[in-house]
C-alpha atoms as a PDB file:
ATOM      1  CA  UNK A   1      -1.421   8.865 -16.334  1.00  0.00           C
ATOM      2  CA  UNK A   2      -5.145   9.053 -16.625  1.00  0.00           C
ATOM      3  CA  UNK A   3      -5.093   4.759 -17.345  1.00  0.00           C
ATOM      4  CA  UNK A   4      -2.385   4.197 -14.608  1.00  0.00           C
ATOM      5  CA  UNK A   5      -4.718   5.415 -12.106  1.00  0.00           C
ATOM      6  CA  UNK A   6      -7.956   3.567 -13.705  1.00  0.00           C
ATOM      7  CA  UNK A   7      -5.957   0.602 -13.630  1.00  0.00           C
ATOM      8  CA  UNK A   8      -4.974   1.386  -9.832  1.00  0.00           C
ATOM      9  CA  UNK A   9      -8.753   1.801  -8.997  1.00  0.00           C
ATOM     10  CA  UNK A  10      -9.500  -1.830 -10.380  1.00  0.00           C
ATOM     11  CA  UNK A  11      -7.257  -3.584  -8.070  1.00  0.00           C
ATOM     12  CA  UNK A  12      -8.928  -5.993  -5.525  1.00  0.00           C
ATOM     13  CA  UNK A  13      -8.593  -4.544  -2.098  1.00  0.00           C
ATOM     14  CA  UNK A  14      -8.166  -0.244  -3.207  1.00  0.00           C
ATOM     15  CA  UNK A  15     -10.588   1.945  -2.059  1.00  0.00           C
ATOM     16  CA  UNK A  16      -9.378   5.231  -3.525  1.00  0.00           C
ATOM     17  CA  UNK A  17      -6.141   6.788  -5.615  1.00  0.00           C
ATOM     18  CA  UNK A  18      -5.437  10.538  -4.710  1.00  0.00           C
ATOM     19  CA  UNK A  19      -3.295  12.155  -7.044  1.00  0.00           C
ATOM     20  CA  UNK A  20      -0.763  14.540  -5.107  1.00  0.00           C
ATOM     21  CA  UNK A  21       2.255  16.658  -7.345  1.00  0.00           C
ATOM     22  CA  UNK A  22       4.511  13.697  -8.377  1.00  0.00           C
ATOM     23  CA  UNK A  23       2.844  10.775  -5.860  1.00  0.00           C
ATOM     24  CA  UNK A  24      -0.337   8.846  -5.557  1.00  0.00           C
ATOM     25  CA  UNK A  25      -1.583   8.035  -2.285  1.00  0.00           C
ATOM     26  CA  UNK A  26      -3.432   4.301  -2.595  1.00  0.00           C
ATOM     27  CA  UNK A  27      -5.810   3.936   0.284  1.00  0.00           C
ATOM     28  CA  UNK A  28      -6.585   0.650   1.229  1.00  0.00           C
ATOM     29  CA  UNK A  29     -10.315  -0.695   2.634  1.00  0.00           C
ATOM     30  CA  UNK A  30      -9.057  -0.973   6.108  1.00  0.00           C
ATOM     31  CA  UNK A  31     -10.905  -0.211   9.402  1.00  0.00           C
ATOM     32  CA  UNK A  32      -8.893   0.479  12.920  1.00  0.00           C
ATOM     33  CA  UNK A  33      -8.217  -1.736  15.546  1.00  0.00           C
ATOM     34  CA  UNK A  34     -10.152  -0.535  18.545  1.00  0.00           C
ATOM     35  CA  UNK A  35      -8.108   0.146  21.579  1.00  0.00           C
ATOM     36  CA  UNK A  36      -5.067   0.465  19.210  1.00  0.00           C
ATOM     37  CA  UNK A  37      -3.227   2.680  17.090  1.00  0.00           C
ATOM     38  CA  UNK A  38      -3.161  -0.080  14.333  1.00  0.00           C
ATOM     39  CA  UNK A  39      -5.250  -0.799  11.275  1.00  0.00           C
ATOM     40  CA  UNK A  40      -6.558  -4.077   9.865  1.00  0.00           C
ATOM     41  CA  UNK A  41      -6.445  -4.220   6.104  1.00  0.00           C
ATOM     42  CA  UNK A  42      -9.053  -5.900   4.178  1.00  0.00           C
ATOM     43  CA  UNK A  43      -7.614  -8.259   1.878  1.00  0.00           C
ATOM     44  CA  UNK A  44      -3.792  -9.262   1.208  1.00  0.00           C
ATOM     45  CA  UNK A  45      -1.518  -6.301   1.218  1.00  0.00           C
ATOM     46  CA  UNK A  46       0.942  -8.472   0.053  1.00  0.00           C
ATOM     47  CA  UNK A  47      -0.992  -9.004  -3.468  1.00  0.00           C
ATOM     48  CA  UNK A  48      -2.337  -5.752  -3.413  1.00  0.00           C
ATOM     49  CA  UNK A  49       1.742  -4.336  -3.758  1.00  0.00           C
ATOM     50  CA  UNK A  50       2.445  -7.178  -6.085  1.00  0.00           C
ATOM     51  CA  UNK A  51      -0.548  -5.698  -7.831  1.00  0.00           C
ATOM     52  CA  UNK A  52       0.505  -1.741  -8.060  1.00  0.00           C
ATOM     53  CA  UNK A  53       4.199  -2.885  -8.913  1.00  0.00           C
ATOM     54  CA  UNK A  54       3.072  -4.425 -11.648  1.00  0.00           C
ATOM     55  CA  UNK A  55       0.232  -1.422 -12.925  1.00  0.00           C
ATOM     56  CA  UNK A  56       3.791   0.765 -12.695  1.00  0.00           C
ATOM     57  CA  UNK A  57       5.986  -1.785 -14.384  1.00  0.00           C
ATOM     58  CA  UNK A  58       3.948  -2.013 -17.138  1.00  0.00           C
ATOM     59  CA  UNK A  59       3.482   1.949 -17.412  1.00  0.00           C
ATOM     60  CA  UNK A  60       7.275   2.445 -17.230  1.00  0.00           C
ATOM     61  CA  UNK A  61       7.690  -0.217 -20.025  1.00  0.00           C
ATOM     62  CA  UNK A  62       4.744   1.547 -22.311  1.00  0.00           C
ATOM     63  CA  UNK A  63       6.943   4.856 -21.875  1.00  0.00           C
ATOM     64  CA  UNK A  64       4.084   6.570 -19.578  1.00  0.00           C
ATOM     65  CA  UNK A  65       5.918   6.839 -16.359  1.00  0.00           C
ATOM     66  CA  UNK A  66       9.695   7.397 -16.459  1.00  0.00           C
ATOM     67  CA  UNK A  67      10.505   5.651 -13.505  1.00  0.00           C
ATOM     68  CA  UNK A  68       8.968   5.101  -9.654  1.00  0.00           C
ATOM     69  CA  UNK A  69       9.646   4.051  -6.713  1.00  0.00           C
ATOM     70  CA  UNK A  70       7.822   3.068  -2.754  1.00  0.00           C
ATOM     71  CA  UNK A  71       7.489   6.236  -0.320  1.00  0.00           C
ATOM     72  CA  UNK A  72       5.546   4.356   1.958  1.00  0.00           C
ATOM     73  CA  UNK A  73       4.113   1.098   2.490  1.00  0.00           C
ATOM     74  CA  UNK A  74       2.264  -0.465   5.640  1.00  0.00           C
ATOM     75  CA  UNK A  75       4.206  -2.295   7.755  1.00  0.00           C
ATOM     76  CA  UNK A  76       2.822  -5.037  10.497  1.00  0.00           C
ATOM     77  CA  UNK A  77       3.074  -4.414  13.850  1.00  0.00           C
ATOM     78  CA  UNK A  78       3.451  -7.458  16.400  1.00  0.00           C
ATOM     79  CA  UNK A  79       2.050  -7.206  20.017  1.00  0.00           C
ATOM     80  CA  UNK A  80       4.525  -5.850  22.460  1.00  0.00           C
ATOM     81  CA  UNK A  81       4.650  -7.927  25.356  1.00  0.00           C
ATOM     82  CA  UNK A  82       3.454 -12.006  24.930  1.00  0.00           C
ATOM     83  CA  UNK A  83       0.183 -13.788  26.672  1.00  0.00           C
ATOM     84  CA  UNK A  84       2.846 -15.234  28.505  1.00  0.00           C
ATOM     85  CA  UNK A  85       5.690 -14.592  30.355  1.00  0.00           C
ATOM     86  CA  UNK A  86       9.077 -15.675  28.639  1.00  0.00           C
ATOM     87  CA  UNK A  87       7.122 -17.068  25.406  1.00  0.00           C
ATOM     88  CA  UNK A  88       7.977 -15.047  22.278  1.00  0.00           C
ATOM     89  CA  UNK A  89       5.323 -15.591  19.788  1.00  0.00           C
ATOM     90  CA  UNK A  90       5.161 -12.449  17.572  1.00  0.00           C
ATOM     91  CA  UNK A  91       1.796 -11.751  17.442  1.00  0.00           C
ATOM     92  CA  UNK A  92       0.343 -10.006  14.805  1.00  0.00           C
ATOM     93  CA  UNK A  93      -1.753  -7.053  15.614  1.00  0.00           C
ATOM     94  CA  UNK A  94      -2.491  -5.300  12.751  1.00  0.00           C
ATOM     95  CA  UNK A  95      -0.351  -2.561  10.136  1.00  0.00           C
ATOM     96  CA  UNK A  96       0.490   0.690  11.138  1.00  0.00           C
ATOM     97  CA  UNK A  97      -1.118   2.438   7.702  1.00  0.00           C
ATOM     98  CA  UNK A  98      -4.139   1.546   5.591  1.00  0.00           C
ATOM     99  CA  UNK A  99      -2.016   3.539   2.191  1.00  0.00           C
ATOM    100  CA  UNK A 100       0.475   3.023   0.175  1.00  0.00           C
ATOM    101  CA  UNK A 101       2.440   6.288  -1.294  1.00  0.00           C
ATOM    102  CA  UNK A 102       4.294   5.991  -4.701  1.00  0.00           C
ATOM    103  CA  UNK A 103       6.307   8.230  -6.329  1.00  0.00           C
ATOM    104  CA  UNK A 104       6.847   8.669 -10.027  1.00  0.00           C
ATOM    105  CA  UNK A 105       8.402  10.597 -12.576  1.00  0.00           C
ATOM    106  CA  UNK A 106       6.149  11.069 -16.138  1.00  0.00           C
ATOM    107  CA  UNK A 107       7.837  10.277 -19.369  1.00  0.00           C
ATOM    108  CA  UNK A 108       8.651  13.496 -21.147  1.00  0.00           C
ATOM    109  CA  UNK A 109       6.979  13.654 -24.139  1.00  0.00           C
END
């Protein structure tokens, strides 16, 4: 489990892996959004998931992690009301988390 989360630290955009009793916590550089209860991520979150999925694919398919699965992931928020009345542009303002939280279950040896 040791190389999962080596492999977890290496990814463009992770700060820091915290290992909790069956979950990681993957913190994200991120910084808040001042006057907001949003974060701004550093980076592509997008690639950054694509990344992890594929660090846990590959440890399910050496026989290290039995199988896994997404607790939580950040999610964008969009701007409640619009500059202007009656246009609905959706904009972004930022994600609600800077982590993701992943669940797994070791292989038994």
């Amino acid at each position: 489990m040791d190389e999962v989360v080596g492999e977890l630290r290496g990814l463009e955009g992770v700060k820091a892996v915290r290992r909790f009793s069956g979950s990681l916590r993957v913190e994200l550089f991120s910084r808040p959004v001042q006057g907001s209860d949003v974060v701004e991520i550093s980076g592509d979150p997008r690639r950054i998931s694509q990344g992890i999925r594929s660090v846990f694919e590959d440890a399910r398919k050496e026989g290290i992690v039995e199988s896994w699965e997404w607790v939580v992931k950040p999610e964008k928020k969009y701007r409640d009301s619009s500059p202007v009345d009656g246009v609905s542009d959706r904009s972004a303002k930022g994600y609600d988390r800077g982590f993701y939280r992943v669940s797994f279950r070791p292989a038994r040896e």
